[in-house]
N, C-alpha and C. Protein backbone atom coordinates (compact mmCIF):
# COMPACT_ATOMS: atom_id res chain seq x y z
N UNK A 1 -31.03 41.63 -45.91
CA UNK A 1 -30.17 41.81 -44.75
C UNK A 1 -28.79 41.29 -45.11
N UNK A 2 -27.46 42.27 -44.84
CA UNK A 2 -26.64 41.88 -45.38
C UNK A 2 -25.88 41.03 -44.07
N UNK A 3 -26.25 41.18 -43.04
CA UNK A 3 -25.27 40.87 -41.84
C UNK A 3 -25.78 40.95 -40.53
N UNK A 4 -25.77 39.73 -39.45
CA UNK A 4 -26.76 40.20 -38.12
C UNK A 4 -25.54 39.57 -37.38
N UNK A 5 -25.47 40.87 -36.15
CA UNK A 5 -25.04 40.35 -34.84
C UNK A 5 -25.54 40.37 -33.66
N UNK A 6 -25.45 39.28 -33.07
CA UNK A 6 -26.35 39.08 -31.90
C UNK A 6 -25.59 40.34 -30.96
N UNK A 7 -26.42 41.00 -29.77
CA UNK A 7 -25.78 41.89 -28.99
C UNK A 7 -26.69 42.14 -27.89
N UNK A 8 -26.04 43.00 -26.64
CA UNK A 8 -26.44 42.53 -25.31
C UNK A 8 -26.68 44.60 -25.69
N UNK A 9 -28.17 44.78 -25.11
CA UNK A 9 -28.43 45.90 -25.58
C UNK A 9 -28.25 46.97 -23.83
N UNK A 10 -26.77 47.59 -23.74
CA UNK A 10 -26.35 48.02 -22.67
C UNK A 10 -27.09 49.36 -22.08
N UNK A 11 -28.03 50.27 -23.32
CA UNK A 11 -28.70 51.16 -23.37
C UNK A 11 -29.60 51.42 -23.94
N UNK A 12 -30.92 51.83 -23.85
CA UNK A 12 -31.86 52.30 -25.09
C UNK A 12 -32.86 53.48 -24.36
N UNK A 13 -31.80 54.31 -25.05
CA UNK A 13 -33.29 55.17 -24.35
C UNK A 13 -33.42 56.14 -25.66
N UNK A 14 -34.34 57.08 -25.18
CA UNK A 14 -34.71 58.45 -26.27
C UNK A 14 -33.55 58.76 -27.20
N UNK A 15 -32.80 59.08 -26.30
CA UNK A 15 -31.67 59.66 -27.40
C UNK A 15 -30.72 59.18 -27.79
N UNK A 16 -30.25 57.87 -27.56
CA UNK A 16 -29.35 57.00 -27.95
C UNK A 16 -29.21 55.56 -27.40
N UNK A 17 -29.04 54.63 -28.18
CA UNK A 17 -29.11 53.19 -28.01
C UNK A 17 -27.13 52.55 -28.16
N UNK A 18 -26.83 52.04 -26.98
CA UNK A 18 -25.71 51.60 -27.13
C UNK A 18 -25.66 50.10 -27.04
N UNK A 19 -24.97 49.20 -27.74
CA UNK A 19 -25.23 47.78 -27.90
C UNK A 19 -23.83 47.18 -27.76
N UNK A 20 -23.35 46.35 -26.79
CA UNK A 20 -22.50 45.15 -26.80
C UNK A 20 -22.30 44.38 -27.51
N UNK A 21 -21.12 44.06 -28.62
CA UNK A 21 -21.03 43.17 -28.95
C UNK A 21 -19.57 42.20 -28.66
N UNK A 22 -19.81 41.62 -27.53
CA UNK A 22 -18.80 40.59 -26.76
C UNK A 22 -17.73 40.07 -27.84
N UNK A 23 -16.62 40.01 -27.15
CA UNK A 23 -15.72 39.23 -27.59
C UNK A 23 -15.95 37.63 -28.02
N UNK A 24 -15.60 37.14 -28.95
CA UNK A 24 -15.89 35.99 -29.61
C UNK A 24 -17.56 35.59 -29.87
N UNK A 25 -18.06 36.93 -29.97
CA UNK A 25 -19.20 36.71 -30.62
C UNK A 25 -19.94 35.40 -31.91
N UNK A 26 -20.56 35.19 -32.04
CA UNK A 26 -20.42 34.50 -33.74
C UNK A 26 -21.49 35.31 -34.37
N UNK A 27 -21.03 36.14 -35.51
CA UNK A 27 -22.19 36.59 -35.85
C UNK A 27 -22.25 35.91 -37.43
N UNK A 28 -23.19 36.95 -38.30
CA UNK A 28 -23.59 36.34 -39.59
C UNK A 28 -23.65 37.51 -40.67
N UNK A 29 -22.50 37.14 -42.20
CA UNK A 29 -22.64 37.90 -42.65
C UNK A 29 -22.34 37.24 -44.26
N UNK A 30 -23.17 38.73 -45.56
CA UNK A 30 -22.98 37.95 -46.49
C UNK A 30 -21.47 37.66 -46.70
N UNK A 31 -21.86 36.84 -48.27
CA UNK A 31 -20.21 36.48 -48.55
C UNK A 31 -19.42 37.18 -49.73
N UNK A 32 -20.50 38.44 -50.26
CA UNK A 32 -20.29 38.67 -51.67
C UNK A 32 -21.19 40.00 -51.24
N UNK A 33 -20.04 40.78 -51.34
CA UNK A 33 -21.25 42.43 -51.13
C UNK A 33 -22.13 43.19 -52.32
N UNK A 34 -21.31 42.33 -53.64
CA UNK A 34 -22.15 42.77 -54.77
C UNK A 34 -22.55 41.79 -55.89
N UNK A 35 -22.58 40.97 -55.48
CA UNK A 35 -22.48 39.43 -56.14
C UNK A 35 -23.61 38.76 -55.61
N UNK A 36 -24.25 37.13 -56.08
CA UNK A 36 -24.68 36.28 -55.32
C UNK A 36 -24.02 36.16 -54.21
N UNK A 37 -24.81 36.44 -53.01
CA UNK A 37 -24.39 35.68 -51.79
C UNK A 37 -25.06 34.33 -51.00
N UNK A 38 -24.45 33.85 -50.36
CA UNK A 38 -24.61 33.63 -48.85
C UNK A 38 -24.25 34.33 -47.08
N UNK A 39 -25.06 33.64 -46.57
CA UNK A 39 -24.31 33.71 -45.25
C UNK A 39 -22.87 32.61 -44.96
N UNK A 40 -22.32 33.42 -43.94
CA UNK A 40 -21.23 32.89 -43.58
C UNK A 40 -20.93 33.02 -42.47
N UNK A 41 -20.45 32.03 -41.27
CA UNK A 41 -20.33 32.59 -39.61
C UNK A 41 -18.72 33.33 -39.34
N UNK A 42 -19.00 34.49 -38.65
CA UNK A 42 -17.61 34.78 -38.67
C UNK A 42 -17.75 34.64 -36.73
N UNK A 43 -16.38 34.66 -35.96
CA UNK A 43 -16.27 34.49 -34.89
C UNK A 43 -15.43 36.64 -34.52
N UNK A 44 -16.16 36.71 -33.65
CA UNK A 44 -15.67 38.81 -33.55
C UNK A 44 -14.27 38.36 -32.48
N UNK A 45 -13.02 38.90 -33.11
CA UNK A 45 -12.11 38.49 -32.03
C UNK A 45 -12.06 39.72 -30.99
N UNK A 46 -12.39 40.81 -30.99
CA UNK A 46 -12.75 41.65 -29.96
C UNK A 46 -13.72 42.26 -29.34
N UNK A 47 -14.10 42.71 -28.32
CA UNK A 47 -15.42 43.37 -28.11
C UNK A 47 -15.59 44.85 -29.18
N UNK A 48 -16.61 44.66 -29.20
CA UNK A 48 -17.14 46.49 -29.91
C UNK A 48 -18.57 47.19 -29.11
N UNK A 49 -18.30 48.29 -28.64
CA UNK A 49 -19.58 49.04 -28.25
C UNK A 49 -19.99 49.96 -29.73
N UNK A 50 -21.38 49.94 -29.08
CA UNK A 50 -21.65 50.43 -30.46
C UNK A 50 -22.69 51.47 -29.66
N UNK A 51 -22.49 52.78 -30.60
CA UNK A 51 -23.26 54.11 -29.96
C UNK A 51 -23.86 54.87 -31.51
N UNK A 52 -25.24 54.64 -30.75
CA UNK A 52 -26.20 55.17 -32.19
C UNK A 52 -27.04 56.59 -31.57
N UNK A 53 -26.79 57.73 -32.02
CA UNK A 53 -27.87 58.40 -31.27
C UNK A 53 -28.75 58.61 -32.55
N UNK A 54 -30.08 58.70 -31.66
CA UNK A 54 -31.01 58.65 -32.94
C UNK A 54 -31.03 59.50 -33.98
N UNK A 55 -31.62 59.05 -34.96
CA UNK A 55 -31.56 59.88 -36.02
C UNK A 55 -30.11 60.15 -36.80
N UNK A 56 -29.31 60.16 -36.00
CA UNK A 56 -28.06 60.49 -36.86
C UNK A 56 -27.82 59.43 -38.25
N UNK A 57 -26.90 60.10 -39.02
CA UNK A 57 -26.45 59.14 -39.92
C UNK A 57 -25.37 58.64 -39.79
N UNK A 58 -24.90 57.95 -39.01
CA UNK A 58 -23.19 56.89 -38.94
C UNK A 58 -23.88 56.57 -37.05
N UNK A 59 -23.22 55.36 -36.69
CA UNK A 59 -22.92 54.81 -35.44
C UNK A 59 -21.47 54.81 -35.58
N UNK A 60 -21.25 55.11 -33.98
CA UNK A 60 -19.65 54.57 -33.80
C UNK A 60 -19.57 53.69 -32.69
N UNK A 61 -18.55 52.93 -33.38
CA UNK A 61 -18.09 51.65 -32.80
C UNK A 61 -16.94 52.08 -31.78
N UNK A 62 -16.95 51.61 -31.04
CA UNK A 62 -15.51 51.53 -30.41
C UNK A 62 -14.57 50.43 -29.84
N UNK A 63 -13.43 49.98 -30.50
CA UNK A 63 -12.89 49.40 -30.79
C UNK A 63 -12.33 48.59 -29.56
N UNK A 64 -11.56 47.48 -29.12
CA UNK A 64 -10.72 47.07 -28.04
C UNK A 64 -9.79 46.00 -28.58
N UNK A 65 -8.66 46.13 -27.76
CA UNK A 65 -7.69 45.45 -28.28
C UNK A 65 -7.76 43.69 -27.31
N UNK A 66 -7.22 43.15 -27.66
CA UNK A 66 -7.36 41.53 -26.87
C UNK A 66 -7.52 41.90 -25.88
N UNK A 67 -6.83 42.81 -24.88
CA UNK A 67 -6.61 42.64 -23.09
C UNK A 67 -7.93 43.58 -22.84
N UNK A 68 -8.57 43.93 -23.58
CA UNK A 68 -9.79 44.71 -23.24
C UNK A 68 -9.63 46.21 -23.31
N UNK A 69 -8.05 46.60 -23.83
CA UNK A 69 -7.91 48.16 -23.89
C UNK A 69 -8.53 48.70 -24.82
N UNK A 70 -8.89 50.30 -24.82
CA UNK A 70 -9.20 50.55 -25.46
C UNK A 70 -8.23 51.21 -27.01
N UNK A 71 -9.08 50.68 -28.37
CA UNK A 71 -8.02 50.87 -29.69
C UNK A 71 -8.45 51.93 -30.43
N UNK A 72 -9.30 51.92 -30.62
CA UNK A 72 -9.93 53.25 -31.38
C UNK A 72 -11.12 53.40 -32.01
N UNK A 73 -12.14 54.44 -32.74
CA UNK A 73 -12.96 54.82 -33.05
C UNK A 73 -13.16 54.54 -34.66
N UNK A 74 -14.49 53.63 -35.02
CA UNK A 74 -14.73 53.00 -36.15
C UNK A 74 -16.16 53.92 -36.39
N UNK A 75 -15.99 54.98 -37.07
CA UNK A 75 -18.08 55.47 -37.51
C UNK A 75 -18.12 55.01 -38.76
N UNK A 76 -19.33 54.04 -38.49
CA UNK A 76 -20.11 53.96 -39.68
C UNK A 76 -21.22 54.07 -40.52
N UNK A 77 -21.05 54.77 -41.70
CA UNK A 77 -22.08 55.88 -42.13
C UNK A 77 -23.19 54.67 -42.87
N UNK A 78 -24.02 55.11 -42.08
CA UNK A 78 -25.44 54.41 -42.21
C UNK A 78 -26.52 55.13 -42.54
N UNK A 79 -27.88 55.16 -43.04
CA UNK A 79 -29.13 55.57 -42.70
C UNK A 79 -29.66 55.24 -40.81
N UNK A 80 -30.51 56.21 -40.62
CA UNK A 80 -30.70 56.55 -39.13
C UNK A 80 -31.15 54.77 -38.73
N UNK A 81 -30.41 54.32 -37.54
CA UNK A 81 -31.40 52.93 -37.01
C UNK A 81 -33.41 52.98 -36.82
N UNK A 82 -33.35 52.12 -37.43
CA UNK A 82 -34.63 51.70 -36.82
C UNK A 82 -34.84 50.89 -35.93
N UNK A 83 -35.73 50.48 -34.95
CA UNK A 83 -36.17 49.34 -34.15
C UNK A 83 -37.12 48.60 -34.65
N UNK A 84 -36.64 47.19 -34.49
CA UNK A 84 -37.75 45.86 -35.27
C UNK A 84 -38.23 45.22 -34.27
N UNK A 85 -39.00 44.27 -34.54
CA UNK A 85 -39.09 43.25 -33.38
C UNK A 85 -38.11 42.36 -33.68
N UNK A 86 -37.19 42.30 -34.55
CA UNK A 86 -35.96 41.58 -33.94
C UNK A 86 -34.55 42.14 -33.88
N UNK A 87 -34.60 43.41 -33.55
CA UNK A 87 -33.73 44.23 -32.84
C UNK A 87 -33.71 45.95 -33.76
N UNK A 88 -32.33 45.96 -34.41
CA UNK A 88 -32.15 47.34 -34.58
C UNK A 88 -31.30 47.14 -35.97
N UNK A 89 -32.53 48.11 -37.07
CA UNK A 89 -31.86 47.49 -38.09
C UNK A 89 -31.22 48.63 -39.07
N UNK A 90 -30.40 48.97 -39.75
CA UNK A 90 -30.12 49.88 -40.59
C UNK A 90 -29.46 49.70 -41.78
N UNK A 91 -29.25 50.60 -42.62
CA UNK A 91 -29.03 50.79 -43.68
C UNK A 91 -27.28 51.12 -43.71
N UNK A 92 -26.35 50.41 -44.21
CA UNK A 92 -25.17 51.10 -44.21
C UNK A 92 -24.42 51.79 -45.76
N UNK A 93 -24.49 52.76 -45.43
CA UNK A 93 -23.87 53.47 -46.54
C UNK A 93 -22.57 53.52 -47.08
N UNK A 94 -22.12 51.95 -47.28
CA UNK A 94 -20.31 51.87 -47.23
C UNK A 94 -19.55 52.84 -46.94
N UNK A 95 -19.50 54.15 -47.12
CA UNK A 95 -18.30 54.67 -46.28
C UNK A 95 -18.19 54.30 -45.01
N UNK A 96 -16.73 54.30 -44.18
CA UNK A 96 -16.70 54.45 -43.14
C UNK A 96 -15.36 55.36 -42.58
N UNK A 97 -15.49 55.29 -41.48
CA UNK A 97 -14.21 56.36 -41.16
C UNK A 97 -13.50 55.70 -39.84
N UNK A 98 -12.47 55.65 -40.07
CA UNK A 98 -11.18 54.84 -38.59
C UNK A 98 -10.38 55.85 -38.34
N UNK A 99 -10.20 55.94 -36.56
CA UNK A 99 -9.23 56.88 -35.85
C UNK A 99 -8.92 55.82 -34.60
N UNK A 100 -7.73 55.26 -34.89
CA UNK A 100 -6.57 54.53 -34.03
C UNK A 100 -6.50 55.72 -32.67
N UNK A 101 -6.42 55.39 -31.63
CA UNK A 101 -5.78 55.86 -30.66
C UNK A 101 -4.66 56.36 -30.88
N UNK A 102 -4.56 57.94 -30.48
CA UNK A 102 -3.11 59.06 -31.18
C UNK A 102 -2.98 59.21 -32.39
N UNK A 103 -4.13 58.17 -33.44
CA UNK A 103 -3.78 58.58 -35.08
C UNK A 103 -4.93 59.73 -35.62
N UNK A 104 -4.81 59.63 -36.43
CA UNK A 104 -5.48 60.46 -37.62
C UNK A 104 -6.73 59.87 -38.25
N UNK A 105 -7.60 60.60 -38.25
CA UNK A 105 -9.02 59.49 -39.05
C UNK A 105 -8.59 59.93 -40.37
N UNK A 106 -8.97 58.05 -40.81
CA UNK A 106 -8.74 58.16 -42.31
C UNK A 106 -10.16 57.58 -42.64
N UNK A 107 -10.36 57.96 -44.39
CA UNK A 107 -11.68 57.53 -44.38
C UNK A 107 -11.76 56.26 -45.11
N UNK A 108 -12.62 55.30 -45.28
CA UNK A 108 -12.14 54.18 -44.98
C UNK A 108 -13.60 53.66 -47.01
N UNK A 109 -13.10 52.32 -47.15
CA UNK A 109 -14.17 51.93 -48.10
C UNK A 109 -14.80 53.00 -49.28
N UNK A 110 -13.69 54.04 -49.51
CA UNK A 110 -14.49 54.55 -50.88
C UNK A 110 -14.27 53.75 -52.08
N UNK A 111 -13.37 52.84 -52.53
CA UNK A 111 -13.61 52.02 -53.29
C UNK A 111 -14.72 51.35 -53.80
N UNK A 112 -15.33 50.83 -52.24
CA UNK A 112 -16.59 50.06 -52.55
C UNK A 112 -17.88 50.78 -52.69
N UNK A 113 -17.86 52.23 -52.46
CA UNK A 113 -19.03 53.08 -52.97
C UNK A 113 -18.75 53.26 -54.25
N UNK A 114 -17.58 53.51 -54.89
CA UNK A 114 -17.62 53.39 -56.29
C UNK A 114 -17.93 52.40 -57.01
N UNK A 115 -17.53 51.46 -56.51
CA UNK A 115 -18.31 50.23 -56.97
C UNK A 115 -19.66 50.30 -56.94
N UNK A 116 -19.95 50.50 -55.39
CA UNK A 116 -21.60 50.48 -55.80
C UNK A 116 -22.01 51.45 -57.08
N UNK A 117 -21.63 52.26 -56.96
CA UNK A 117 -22.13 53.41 -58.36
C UNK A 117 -21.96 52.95 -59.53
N UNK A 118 -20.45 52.35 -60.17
CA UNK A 118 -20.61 51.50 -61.19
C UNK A 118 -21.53 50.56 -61.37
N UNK A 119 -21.57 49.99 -61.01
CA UNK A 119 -22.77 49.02 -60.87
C UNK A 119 -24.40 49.01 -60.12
N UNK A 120 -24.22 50.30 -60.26
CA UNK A 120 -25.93 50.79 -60.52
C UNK A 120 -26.62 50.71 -59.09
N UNK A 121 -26.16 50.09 -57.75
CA UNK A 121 -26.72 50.36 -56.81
C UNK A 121 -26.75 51.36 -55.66
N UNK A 122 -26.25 52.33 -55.78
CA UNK A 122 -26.23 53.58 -55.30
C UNK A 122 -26.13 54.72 -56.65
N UNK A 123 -27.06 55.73 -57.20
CA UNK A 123 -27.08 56.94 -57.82
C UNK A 123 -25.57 57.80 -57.45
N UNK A 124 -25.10 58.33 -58.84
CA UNK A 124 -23.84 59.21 -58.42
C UNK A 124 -24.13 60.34 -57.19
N UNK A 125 -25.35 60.78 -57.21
CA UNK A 125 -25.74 61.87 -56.77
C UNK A 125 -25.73 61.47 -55.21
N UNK A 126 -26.67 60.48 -54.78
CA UNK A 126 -26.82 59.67 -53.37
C UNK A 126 -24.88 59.63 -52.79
N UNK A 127 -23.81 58.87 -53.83
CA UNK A 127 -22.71 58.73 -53.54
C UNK A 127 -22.22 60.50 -52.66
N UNK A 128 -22.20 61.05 -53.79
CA UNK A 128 -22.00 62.64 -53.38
C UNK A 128 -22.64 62.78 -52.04
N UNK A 129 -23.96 62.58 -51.86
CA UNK A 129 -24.44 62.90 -50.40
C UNK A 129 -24.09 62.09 -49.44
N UNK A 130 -23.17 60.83 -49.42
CA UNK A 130 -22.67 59.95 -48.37
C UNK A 130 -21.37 60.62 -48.22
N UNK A 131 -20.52 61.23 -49.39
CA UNK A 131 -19.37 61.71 -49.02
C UNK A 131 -19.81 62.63 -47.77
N UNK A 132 -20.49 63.66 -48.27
CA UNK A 132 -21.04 64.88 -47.55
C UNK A 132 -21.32 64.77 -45.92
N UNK A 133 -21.88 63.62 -46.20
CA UNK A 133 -22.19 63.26 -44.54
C UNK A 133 -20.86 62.82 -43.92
N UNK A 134 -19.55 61.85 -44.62
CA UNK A 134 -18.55 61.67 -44.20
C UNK A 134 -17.97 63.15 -43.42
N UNK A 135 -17.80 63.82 -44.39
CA UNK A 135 -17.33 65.15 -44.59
C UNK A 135 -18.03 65.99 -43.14
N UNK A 136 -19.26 65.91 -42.79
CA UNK A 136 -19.91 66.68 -41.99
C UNK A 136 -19.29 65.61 -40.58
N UNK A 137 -19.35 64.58 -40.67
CA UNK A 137 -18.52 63.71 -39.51
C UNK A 137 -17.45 64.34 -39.39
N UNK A 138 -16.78 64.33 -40.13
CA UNK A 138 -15.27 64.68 -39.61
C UNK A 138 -15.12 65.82 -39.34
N UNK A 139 -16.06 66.54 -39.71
CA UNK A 139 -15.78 68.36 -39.31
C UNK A 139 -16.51 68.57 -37.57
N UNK A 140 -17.14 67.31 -37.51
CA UNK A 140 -17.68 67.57 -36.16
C UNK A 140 -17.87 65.79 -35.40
N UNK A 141 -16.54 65.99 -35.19
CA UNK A 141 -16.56 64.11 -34.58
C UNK A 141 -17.11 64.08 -33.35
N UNK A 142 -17.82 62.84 -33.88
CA UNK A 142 -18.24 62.11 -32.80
C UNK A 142 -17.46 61.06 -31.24
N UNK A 143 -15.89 61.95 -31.88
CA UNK A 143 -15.25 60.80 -30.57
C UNK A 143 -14.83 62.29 -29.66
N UNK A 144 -13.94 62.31 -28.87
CA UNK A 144 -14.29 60.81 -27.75
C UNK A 144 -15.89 60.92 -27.70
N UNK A 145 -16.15 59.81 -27.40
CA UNK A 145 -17.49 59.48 -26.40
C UNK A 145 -18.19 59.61 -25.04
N UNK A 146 -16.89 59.38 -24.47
CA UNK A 146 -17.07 59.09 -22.91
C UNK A 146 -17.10 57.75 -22.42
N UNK A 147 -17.47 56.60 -23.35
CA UNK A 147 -17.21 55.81 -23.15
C UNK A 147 -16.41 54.57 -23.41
N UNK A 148 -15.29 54.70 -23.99
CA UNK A 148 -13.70 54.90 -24.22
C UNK A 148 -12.97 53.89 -23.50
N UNK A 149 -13.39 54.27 -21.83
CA UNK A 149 -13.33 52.77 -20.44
C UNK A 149 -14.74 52.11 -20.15
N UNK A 150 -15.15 52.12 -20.70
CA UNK A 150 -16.02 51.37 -20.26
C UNK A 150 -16.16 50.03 -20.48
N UNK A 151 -16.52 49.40 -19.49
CA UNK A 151 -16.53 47.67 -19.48
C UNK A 151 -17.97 46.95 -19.36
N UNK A 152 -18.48 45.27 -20.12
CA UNK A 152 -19.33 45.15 -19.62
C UNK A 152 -19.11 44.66 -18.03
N UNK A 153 -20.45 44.67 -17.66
CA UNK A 153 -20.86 43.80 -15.49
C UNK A 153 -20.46 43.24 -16.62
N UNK A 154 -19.83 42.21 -14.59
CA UNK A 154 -19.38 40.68 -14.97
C UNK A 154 -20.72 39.86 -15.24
N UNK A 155 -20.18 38.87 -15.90
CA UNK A 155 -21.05 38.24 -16.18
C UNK A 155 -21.65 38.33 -17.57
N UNK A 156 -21.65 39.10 -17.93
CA UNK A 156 -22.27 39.36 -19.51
C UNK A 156 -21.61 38.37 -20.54
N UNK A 157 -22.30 37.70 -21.47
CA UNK A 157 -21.93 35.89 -22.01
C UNK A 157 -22.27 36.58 -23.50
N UNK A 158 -21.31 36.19 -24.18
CA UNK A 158 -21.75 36.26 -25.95
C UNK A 158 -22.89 35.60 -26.51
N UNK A 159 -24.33 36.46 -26.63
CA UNK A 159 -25.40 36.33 -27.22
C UNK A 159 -25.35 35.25 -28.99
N UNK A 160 -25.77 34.33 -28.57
CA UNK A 160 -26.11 33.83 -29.85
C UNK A 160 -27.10 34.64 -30.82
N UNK A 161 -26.76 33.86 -32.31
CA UNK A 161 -28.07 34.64 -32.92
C UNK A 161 -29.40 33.69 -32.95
N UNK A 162 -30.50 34.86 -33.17
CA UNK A 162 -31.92 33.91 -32.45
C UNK A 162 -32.44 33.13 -33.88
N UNK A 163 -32.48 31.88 -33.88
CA UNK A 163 -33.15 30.67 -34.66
C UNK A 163 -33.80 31.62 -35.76
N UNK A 164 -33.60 31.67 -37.07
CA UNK A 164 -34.02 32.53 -38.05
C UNK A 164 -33.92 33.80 -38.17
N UNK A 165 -32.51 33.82 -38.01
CA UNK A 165 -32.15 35.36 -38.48
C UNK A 165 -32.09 35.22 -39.72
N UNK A 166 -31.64 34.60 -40.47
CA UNK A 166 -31.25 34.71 -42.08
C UNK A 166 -32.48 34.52 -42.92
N UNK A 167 -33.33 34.62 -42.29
CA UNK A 167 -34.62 33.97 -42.94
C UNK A 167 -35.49 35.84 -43.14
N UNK A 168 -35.18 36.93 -42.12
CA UNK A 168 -35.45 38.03 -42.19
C UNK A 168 -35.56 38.59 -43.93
């Protein structure tokens, strides 16, 4: 497990699972994406919704700026989520793709898929099929969403992570 964030699960049904992750979250992530790692606590300085419909390959995030506006659209290309008994876990396929509010999606982390390929943990061929899926994203985006304004109920408190996550 390279990284867990605790999150307030706003949806789950059949066809898509959407997850809260509150402003000033603390979540947990390695420290070295291709190296010895550790964990390390980072603090999330903004909220992110996160929208997975099943099966697909990428979730998108959606972004907010300090005052709670909305900033823009983060997909990231993953293998499809699964459900664990300690939440929702997936596979991320370093690419990712960013579209700023009024900008242009650019695609984001191909560096670090080349890396992975140099160094033997992703097949050239697998690389090629993550572009592909980039490629099939952008020819058919997933934004808007619809949920763009959306806010959590009051009341909703930044989820800690549960006593042995890193131990997964």
């Amino acid at each position: 497990m390279w990284n867990a964030a605790p999150t307030i699960v706003a949806e789950d049904g059949p066809h898509r699972t959407i997850l809260w992750l509150p402003p000033r979250s603390t979540y947990g992530i390695g420290t070295d994406l291709f190296g010895d790692w550790t964990y390390e606590y980072r603090v999330l300085g903004r909220g992110q919704l996160r929208i997975t419909e099943k099966g697909n390959p990428f979730s998108t995030f959606l972004f907010t700026n300090e005052d709670g506006s909305f900033r823009g659209w983060y997909v990231n290309v993953e293998r499809p989520q699964v459900r664990t008994a300690a939440g929702f876990d997936y596979e991320d396929e370093l690419l990712d793709i960013w579209l700023p509010v009024g900008g242009e999606p650019e695609l984001l982390d191909e560096d670090e898929l080349e890396e992975a390929v140099r160094r033997g943990f992703v097949s050239a061929q697998r690389a090629s099929e993550i572009g592909a899926i980039a490629d099939w994203i952008l020819s058919r985006p997933p934004w808007p969403t619809g949920f763009e304004h959306w806010r959590p109920p009051a009341g909703w408190q930044a989820p800690d992570l549960p006593p042995g996550w890193d131990e997964l």
